[in-house]
Protein backbone atom coordinates (compact mmCIF):
# COMPACT_ATOMS: atom_id res chain seq x y z
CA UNK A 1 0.00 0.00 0.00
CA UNK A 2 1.30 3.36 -0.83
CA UNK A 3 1.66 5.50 1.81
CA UNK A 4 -0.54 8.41 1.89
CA UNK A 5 1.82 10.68 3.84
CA UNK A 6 4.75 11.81 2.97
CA UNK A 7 7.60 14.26 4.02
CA UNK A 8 9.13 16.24 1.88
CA UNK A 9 11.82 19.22 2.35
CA UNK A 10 10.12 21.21 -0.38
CA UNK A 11 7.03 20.66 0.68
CA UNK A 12 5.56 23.05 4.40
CA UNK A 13 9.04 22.95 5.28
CA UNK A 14 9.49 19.52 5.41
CA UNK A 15 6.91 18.89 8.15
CA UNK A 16 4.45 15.55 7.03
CA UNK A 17 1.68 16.42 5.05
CA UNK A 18 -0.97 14.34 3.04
CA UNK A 19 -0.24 13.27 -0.30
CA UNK A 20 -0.99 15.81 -2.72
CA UNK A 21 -1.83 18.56 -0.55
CA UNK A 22 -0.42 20.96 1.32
CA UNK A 23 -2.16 19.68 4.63
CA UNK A 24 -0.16 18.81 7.76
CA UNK A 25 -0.58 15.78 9.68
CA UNK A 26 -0.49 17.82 12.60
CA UNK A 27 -3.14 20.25 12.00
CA UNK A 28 -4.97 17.15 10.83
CA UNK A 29 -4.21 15.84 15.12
CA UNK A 30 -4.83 19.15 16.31
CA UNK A 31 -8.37 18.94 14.95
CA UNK A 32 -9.14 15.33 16.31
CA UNK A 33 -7.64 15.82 19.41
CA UNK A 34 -10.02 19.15 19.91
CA UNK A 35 -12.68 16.90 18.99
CA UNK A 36 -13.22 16.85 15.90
CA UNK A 37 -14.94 14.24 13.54
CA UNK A 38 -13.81 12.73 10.54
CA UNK A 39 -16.68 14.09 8.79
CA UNK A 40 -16.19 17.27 10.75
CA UNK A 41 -12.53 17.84 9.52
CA UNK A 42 -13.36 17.09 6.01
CA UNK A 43 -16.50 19.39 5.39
CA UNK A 44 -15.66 22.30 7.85
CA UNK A 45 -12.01 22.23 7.25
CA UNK A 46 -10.32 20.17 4.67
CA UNK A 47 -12.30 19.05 1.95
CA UNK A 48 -9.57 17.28 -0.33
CA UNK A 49 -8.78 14.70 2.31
CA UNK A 50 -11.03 11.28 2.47
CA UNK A 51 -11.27 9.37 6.18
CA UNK A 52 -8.36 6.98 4.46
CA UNK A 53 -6.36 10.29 4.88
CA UNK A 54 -6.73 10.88 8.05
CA UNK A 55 -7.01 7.65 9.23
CA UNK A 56 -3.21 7.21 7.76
CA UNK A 57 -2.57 10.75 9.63
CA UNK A 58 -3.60 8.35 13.05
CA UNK A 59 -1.50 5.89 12.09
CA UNK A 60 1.44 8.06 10.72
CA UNK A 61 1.68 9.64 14.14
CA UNK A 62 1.59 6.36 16.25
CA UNK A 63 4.34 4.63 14.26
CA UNK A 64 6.22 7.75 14.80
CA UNK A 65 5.53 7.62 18.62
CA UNK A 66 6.20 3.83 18.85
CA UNK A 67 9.73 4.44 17.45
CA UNK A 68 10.74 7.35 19.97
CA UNK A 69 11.86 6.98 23.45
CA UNK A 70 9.79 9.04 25.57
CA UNK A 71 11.58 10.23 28.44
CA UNK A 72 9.39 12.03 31.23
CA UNK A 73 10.62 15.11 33.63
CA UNK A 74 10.39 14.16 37.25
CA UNK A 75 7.52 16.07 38.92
């Protein structure tokens, strides 16, 4: 399966973005972690993308935080 994000240096700076937009994969979390629907995000904010995109925005952003070690501050 082809993925549908990709990162480019040319493209926002190099930041991940959707295939064939110009649409962030974080903007894309910003909105779902505010609350946002899938059907929300795509007719109040970004029409181009399908639930497949954002889906692979959810899935984009796990594999990145399964690969990282997360190191907490003590408290």
């Amino acid at each position: 399966m082809e993925s549908r994000i990709i990162v480019n240096p040319h493209i926002c700076h190099g930041k991940p973005v959707v295939r064939g937009t110009r649409i962030m994969v974080a903007d894309v979390l910003d909105l779902l972690e505010s609350g946002k629907s899938f059907n929300e995000i795509i007719n109040n904010y970004f029409p181009d993308l399908t639930p497949e995109d954002i889906a692979s925005c959810v899935y984009f952003a796990s594999a990145m935080v399964q690969n990282e070690e997360i190191v907490l501050a003590a408290s």
